[in-house]
N, C-alpha and C. Protein backbone atom coordinates (compact mmCIF):
# COMPACT_ATOMS: atom_id res chain seq x y z
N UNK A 1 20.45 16.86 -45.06
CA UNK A 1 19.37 17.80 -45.36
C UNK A 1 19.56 18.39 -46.76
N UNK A 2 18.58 18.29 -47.05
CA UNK A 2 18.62 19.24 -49.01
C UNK A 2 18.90 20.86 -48.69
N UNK A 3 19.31 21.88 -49.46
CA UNK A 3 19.49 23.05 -48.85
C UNK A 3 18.21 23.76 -48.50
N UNK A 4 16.56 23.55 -48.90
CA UNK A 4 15.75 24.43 -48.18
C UNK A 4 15.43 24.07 -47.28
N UNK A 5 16.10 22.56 -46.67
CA UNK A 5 15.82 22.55 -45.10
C UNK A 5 16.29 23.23 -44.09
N UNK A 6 17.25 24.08 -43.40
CA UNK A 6 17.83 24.79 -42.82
C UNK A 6 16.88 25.88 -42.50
N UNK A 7 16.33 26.22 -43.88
CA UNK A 7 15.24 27.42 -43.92
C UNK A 7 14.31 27.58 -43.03
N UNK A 8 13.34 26.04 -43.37
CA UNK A 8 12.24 25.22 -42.60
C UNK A 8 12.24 25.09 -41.19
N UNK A 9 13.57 24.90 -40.76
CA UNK A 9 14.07 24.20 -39.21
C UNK A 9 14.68 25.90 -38.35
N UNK A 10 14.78 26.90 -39.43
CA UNK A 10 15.56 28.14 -38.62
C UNK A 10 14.39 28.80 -37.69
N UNK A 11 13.26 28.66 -37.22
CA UNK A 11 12.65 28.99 -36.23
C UNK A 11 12.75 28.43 -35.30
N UNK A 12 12.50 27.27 -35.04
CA UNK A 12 12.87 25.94 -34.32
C UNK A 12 14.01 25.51 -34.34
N UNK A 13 15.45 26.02 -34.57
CA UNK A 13 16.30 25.96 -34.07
C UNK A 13 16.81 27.12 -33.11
N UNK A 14 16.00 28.40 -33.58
CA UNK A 14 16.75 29.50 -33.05
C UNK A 14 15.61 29.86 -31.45
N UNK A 15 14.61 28.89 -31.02
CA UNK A 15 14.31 28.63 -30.26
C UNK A 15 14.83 28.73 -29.07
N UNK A 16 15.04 29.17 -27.98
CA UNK A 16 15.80 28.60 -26.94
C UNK A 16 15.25 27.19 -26.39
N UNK A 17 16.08 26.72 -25.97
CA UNK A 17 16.13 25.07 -25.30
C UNK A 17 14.93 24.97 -24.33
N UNK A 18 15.45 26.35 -23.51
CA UNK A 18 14.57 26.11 -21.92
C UNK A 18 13.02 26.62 -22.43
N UNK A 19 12.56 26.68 -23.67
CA UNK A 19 11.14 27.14 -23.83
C UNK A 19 10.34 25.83 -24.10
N UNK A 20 11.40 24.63 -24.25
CA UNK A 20 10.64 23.11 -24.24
C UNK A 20 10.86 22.45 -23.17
N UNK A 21 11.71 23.03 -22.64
CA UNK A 21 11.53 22.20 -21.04
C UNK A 21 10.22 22.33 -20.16
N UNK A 22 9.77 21.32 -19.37
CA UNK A 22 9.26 21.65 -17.78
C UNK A 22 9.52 21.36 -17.37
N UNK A 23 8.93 21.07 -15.50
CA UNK A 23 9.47 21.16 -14.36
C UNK A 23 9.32 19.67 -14.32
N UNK A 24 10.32 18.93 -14.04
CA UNK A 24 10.16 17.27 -14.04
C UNK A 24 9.67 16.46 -12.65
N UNK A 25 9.92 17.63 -11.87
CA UNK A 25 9.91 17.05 -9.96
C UNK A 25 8.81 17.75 -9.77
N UNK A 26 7.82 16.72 -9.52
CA UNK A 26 6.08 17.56 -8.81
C UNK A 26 6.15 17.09 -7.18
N UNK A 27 5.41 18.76 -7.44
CA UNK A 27 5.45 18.59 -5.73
C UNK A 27 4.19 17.83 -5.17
N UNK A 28 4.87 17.27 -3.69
CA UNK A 28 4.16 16.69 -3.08
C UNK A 28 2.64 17.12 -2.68
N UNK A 29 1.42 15.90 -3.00
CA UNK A 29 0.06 16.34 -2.96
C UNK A 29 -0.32 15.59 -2.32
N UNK A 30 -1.68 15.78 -1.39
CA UNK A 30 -2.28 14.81 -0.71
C UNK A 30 -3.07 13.66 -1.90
N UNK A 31 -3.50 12.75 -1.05
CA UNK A 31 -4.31 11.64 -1.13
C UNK A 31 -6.29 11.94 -1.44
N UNK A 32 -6.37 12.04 -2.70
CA UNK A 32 -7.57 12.45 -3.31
C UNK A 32 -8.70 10.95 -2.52
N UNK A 33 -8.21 10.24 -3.43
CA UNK A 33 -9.14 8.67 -3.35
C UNK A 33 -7.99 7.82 -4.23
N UNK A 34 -8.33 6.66 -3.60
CA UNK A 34 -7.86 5.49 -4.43
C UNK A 34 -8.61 4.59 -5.55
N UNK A 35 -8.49 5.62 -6.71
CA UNK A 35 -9.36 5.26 -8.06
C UNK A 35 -9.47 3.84 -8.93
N UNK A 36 -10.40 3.71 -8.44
CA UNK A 36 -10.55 2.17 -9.68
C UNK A 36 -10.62 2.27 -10.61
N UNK A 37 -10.32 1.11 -11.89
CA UNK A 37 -10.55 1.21 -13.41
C UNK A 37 -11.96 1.95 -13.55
N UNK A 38 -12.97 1.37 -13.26
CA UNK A 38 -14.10 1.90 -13.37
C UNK A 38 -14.38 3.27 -12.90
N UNK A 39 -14.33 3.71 -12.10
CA UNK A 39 -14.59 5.21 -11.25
C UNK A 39 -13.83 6.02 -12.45
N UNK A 40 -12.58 5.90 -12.94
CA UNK A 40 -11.79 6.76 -13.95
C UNK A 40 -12.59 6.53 -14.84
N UNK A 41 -12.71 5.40 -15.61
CA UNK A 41 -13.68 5.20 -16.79
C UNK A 41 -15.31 6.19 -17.01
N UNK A 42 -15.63 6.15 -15.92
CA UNK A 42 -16.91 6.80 -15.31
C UNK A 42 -16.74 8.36 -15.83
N UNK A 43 -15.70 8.70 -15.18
CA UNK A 43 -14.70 10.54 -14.97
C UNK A 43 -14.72 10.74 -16.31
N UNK A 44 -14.41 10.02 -16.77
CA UNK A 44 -13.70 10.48 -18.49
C UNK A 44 -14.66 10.88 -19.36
N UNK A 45 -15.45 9.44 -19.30
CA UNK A 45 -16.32 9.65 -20.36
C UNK A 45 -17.38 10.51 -20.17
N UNK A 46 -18.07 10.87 -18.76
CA UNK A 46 -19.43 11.00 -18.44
C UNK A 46 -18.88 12.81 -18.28
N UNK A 47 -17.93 13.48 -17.90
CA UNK A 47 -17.37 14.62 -18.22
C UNK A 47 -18.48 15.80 -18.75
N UNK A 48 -18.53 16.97 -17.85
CA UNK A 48 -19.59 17.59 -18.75
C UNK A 48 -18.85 19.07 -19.41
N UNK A 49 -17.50 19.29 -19.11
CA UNK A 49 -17.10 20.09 -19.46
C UNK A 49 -16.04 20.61 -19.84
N UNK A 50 -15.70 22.16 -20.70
CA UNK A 50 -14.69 21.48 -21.46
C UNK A 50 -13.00 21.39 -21.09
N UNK A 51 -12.32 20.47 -21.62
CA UNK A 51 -10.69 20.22 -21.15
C UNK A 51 -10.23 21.45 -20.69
N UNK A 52 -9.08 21.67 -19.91
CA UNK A 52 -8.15 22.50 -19.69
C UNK A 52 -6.93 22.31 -20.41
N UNK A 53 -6.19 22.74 -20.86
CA UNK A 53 -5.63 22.42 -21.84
C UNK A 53 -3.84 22.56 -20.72
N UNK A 54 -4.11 23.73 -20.22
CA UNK A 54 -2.64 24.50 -19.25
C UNK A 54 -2.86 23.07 -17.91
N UNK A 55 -4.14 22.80 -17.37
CA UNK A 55 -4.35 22.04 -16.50
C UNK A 55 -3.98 20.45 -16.73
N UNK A 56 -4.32 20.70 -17.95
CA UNK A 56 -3.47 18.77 -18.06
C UNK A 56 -2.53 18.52 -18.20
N UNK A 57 -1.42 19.64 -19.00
CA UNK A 57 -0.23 19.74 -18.92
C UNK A 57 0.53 19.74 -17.50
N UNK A 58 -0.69 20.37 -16.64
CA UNK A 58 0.33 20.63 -15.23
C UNK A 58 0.16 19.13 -14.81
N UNK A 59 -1.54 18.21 -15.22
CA UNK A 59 -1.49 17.16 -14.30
C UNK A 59 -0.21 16.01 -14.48
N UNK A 60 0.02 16.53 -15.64
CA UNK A 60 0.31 15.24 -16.44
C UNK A 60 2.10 15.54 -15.68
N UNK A 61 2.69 16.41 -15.22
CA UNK A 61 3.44 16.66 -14.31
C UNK A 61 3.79 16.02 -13.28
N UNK A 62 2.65 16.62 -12.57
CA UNK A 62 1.73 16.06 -11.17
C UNK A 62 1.83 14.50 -10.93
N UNK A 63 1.74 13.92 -12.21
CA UNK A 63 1.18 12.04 -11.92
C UNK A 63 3.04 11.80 -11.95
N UNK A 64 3.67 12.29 -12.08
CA UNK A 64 5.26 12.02 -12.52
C UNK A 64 5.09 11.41 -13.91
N UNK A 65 4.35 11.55 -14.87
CA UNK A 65 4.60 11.12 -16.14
C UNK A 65 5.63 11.60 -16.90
N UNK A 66 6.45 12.78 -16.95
CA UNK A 66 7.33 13.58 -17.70
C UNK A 66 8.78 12.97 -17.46
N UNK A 67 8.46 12.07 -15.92
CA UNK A 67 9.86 11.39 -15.32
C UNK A 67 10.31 10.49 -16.01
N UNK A 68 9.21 9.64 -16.77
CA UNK A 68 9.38 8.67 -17.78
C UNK A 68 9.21 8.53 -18.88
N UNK A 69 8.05 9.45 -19.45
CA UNK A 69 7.31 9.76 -20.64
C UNK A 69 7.75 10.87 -21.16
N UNK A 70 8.01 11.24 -23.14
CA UNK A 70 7.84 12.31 -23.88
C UNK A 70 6.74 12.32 -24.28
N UNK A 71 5.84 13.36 -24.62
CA UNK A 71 5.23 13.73 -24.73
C UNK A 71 4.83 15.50 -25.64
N UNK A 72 4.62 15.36 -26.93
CA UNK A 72 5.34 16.77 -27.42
C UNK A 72 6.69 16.77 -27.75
N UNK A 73 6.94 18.09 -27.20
CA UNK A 73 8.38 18.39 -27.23
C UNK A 73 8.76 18.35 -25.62
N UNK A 74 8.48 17.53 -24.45
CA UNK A 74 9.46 17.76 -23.70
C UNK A 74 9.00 16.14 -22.97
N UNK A 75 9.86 16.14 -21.85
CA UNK A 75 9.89 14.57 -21.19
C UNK A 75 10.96 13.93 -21.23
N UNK A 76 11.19 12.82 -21.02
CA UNK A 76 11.77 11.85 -20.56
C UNK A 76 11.84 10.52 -21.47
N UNK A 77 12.57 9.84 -22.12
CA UNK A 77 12.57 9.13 -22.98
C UNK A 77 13.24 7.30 -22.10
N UNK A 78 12.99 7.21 -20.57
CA UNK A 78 12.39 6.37 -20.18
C UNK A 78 11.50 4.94 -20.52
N UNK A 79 10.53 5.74 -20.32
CA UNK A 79 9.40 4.51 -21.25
C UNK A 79 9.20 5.14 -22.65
N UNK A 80 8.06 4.78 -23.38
CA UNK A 80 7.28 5.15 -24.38
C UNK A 80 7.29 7.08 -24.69
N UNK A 81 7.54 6.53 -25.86
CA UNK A 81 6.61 8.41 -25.95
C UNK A 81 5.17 8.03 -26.20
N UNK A 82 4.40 9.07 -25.55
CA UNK A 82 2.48 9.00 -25.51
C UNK A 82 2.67 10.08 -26.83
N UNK A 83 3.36 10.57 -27.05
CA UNK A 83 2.48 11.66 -28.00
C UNK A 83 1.65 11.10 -28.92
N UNK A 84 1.74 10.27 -29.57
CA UNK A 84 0.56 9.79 -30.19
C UNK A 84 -0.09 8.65 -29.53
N UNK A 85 -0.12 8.53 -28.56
CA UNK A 85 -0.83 7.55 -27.73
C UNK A 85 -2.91 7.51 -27.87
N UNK A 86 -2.86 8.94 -28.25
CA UNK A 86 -4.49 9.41 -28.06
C UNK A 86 -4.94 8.93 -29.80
N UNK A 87 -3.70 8.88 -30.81
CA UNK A 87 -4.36 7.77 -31.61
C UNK A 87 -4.42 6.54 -32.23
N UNK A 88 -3.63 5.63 -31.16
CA UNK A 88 -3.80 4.43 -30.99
C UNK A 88 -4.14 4.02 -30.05
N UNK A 89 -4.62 4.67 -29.00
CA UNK A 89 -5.52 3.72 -27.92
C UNK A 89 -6.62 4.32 -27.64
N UNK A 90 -7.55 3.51 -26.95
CA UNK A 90 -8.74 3.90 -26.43
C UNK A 90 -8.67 4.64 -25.47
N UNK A 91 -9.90 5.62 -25.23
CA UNK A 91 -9.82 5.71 -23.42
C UNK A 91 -9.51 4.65 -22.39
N UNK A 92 -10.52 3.68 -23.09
CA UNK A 92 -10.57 2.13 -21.97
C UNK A 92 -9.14 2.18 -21.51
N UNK A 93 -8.50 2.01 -23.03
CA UNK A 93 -7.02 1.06 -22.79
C UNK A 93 -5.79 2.17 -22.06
N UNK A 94 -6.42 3.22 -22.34
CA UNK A 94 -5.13 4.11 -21.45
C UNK A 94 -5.28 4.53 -20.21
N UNK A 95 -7.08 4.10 -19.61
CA UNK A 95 -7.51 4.32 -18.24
C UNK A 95 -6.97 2.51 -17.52
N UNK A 96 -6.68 1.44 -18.13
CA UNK A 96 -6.50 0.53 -17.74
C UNK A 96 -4.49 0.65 -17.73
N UNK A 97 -4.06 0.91 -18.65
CA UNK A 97 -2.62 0.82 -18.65
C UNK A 97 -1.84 1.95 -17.57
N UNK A 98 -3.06 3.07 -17.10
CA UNK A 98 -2.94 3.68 -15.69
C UNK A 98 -2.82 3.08 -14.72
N UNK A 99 -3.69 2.86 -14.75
CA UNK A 99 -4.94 1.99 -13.50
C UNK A 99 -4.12 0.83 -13.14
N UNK A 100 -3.87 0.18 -14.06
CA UNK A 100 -3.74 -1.25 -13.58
C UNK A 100 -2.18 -1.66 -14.39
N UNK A 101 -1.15 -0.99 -14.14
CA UNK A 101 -0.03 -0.92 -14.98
C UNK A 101 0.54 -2.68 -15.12
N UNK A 102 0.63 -3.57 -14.02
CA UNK A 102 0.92 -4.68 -13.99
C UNK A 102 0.33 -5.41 -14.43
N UNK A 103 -0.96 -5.52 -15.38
CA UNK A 103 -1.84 -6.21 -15.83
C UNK A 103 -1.16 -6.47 -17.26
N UNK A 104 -1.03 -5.48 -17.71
CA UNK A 104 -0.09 -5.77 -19.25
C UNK A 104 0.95 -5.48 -19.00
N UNK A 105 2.29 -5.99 -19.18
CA UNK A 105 3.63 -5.27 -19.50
C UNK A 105 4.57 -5.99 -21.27
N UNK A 106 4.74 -4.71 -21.75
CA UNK A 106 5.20 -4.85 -22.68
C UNK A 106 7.19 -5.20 -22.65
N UNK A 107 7.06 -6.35 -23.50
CA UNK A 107 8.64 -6.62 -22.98
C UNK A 107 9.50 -6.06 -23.40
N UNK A 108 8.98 -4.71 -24.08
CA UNK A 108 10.40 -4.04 -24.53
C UNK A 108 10.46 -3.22 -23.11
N UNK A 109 9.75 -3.02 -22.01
CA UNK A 109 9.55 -2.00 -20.78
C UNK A 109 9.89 -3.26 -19.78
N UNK A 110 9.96 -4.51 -19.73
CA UNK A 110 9.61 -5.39 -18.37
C UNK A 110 11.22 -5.68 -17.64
N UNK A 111 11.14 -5.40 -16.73
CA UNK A 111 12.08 -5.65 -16.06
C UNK A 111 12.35 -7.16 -15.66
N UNK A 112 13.50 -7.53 -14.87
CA UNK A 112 14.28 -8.70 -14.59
C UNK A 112 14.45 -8.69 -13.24
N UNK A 113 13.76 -9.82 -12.52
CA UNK A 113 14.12 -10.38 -11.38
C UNK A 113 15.05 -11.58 -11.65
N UNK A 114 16.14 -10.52 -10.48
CA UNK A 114 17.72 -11.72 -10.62
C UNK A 114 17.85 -12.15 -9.17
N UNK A 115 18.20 -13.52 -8.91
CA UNK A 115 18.67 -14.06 -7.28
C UNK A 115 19.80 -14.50 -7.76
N UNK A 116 20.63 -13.92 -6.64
CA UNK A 116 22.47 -14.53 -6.46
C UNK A 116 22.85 -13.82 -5.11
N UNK A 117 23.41 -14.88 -4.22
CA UNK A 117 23.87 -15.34 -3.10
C UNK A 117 23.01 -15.04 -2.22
N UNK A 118 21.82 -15.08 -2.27
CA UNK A 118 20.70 -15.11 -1.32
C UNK A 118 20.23 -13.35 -1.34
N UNK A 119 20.28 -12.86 -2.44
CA UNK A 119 19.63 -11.34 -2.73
C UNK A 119 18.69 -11.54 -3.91
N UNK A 120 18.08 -10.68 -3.24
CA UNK A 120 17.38 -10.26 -5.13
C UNK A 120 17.17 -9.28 -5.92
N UNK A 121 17.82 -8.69 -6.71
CA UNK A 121 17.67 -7.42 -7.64
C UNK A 121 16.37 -7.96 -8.45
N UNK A 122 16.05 -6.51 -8.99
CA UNK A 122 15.39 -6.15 -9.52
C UNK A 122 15.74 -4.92 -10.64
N UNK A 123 15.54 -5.50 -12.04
CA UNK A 123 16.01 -4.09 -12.89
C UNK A 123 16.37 -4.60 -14.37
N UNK A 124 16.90 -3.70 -15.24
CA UNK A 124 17.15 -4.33 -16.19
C UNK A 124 18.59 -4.07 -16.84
N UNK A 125 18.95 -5.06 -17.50
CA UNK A 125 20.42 -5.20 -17.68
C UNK A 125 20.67 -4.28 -18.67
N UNK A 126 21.90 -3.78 -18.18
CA UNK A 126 22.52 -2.54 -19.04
C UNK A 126 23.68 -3.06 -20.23
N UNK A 127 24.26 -3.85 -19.77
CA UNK A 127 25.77 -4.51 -19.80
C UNK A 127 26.39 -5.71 -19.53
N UNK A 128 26.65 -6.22 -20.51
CA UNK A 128 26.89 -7.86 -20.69
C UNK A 128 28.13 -7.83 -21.01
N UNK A 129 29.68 -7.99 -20.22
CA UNK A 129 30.99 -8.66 -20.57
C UNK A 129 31.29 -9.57 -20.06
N UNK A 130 32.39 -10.74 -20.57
CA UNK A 130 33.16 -11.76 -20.39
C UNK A 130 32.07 -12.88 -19.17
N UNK A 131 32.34 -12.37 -18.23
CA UNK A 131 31.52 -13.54 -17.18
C UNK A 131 30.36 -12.35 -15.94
N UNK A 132 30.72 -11.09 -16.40
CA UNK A 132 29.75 -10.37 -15.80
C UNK A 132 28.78 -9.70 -16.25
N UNK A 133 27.72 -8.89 -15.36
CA UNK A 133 26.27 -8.49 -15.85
C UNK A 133 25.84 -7.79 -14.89
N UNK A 134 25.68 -5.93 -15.89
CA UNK A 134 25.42 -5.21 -15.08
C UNK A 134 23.75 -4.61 -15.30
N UNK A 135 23.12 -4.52 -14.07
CA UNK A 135 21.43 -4.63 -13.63
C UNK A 135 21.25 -3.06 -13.33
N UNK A 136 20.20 -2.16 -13.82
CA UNK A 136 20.30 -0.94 -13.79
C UNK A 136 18.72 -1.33 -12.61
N UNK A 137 18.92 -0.93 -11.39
CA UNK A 137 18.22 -1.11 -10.16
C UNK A 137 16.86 0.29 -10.40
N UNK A 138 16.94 1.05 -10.63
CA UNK A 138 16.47 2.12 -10.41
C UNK A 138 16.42 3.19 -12.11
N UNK A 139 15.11 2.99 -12.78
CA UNK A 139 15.21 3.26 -14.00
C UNK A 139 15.43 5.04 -13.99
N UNK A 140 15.32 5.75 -13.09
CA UNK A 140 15.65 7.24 -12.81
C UNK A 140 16.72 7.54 -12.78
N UNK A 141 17.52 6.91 -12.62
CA UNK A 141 19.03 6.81 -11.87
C UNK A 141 19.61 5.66 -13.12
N UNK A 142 20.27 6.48 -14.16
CA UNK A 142 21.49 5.57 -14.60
C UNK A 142 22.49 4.99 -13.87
N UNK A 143 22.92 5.44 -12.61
CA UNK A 143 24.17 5.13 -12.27
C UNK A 143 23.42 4.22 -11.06
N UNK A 144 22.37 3.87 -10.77
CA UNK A 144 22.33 2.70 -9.97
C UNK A 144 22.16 1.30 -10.57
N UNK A 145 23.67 0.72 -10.41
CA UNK A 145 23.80 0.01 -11.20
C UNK A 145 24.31 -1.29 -9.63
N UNK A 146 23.70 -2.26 -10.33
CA UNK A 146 24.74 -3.80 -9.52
C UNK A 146 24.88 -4.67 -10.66
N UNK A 147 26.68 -5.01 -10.63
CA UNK A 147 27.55 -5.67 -10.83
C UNK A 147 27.39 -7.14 -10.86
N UNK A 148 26.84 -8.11 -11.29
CA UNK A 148 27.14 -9.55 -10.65
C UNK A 148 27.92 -10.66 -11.60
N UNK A 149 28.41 -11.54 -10.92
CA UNK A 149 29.14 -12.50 -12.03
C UNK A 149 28.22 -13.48 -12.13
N UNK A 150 28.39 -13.70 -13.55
CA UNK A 150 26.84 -14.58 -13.89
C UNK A 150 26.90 -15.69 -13.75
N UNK A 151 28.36 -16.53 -12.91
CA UNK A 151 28.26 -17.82 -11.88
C UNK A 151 27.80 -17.54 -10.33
N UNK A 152 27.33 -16.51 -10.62
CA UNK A 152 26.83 -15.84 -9.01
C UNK A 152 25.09 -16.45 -8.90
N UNK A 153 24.54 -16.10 -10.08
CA UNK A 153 23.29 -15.82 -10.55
C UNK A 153 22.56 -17.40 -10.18
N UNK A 154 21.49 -17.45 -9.37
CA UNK A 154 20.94 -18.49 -9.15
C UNK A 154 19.62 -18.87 -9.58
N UNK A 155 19.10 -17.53 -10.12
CA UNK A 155 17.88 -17.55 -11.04
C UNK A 155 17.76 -16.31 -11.42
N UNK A 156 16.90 -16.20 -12.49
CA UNK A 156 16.32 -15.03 -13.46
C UNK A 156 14.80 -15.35 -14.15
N UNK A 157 14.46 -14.24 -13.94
CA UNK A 157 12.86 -14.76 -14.25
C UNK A 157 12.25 -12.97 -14.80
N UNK A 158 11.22 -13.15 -15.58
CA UNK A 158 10.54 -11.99 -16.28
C UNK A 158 9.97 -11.11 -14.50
N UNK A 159 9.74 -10.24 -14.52
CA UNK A 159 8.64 -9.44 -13.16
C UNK A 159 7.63 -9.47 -13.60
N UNK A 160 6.70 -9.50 -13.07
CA UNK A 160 5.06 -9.50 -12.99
C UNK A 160 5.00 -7.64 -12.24
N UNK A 161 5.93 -7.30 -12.10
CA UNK A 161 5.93 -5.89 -11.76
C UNK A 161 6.15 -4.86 -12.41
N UNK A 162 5.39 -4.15 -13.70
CA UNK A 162 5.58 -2.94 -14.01
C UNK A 162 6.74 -1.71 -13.91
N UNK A 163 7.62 -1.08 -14.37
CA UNK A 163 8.41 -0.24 -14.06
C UNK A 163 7.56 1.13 -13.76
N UNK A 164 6.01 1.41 -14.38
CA UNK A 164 4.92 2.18 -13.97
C UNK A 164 4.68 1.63 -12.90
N UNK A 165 4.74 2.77 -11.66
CA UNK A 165 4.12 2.67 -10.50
C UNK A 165 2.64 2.65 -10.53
N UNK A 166 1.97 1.59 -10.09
CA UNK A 166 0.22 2.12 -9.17
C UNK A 166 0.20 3.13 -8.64
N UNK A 167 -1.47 3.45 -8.41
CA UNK A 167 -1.87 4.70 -7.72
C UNK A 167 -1.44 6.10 -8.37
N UNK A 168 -0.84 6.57 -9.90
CA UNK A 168 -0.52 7.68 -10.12
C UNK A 168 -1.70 8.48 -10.22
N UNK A 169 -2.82 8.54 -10.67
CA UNK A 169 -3.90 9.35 -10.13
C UNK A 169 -4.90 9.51 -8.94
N UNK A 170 -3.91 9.05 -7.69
CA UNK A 170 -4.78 9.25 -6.34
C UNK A 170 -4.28 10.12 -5.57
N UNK A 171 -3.67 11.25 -6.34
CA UNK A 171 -3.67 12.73 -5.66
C UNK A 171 -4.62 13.38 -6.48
N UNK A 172 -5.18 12.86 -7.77
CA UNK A 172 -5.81 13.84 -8.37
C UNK A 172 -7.29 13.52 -7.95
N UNK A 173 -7.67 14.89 -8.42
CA UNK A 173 -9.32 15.57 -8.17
C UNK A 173 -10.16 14.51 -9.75
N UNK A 174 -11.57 14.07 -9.72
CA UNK A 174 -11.99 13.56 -11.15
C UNK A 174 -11.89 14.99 -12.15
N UNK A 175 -11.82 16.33 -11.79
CA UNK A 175 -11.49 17.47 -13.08
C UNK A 175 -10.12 17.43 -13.32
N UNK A 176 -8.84 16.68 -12.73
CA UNK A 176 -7.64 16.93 -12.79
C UNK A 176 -7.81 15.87 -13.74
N UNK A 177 -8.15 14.51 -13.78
CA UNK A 177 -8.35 13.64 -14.04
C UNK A 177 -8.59 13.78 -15.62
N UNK A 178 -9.63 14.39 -15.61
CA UNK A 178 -10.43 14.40 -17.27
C UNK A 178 -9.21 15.76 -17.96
N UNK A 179 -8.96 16.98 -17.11
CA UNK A 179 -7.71 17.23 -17.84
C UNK A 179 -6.20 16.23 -17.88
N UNK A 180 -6.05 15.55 -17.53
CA UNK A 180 -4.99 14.87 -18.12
C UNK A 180 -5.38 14.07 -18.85
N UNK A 181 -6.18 12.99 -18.97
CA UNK A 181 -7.06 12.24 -20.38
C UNK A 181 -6.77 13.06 -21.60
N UNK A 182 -7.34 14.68 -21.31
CA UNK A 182 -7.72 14.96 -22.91
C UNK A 182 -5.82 15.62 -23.00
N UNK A 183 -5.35 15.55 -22.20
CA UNK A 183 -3.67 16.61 -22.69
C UNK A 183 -3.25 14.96 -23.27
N UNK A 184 -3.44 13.88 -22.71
CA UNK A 184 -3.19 13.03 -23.72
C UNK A 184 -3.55 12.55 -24.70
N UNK A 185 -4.87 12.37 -24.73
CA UNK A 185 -5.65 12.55 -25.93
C UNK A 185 -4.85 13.94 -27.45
N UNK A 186 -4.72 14.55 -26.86
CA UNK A 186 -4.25 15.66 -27.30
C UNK A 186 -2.82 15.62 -28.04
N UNK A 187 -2.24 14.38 -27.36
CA UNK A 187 -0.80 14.61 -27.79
C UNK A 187 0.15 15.59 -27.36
N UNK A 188 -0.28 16.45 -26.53
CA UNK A 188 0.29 17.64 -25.84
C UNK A 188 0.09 18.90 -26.55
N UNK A 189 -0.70 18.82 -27.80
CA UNK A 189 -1.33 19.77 -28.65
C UNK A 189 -2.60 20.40 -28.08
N UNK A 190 -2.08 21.81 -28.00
CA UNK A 190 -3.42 22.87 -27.45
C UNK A 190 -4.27 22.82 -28.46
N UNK A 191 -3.78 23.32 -29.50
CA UNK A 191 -4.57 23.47 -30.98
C UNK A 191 -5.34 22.25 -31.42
N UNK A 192 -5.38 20.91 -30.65
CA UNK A 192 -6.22 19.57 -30.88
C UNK A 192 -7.79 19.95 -30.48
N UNK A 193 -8.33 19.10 -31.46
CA UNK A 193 -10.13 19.48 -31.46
C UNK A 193 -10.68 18.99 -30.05
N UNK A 194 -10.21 18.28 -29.29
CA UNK A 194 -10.56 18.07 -28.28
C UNK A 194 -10.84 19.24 -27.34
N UNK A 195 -10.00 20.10 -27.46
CA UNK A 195 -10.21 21.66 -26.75
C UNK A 195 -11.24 22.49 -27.37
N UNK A 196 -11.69 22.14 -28.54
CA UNK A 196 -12.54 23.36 -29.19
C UNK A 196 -14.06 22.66 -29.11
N UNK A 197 -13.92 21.46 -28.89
CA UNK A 197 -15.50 21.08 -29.13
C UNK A 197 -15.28 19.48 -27.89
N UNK A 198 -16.49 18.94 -27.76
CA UNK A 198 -16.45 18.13 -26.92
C UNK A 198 -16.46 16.74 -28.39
N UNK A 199 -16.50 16.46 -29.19
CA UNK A 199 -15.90 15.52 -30.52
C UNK A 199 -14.99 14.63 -29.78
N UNK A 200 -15.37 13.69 -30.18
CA UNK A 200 -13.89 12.57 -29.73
C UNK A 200 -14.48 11.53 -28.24
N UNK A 201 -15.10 12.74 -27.55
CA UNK A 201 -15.13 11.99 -26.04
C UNK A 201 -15.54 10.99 -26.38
């Protein structure tokens, strides 16, 4: 750092920690509907009113996105950070990469289906020594890990299965819905024009 950086960064360091945290574990919600690409597509765009800004933050909770996703300043560094997700993708493409998570998978995110001695893991490899290979089963859980010797291994093949679960918006309401769109749209920014004017939809 040059010396007037310290200066720059002394608000935001003297921050406390827990004022960028949230709550990572959402509680359990019922069963809204089971939303199609289209029906969301419909929600988003056709929308007559304006974002919640506190409400998409909570949805975006709610869907377990924070379990995997950063976003802002807080989350999970899992998958992707979205914070700028709202300006490189479309609505389309972020109501489809919801919706339909197994339709695209990007191979820096795709997991590994492994068979050896008549099992099959699922996961992605952490750790490669001498004649063994360790498979992280459970992307929440660092420590669920299996061990195998890679004369064990009887096949390996890409998944056609997403590490994004289906169905993350079929507890939500279509207003929970259009607030989490625009908190992503948003970048996790209140102060984004999306909150002050209906622009953008």
């Amino acid at each position: 750092m040059t010396p007037a950086d310290p200066g720059h960064l002394a608000s935001f360091l003297a921050d406390p920690l827990a004022a960028h945290t949230v709550l990572l574990e959402p509680a359990p919600r019922p069963l809204v509907k089971n939303w199609t690409l289209a029906e969301v597509l419909q929600v988003v765009t056709d929308f007559d009113r304006q974002p919640d800004y506190a409400r998409g933050r909570e949805m975006f909770a709610a869907a377990s996105c924070y379990q995997c996703h950063r976003i802002g300043n807080a989350g999970s560094t899992v998958g992707p950070d979205l914070t700028g997700v709202g300006r490189r993708f479309s609505v389309a493409d972020l109501a489809a990469a919801i919706v339909e998570p197994n339709k695209t998978i990007s191979d820096q995110y795709q997991q590994q289906v492994f068979e050896a001695g008549g099992r099959v893991y699922v996961g992605r490899v952490t750790n490669l020594w001498d004649d063994k290979i360790a498979i992280n089963t459970n992307i929440l859980d660092p420590k669920s890990t299996v061990q195998l010797r890679v004369d064990e291994l009887d096949d390996q093949c890409p998944s056609d299965v997403s590490m994004m679960p289906s169905g993350l918006l079929d507890t939500l309401s279509a207003e929970d819905i259009v607030d989490l769109f625009a908190f992503l749209r948003s970048g996790g920014d209140p102060a984004h024009a999306i909150y002050g004017s209906r622009e953008g939809n």
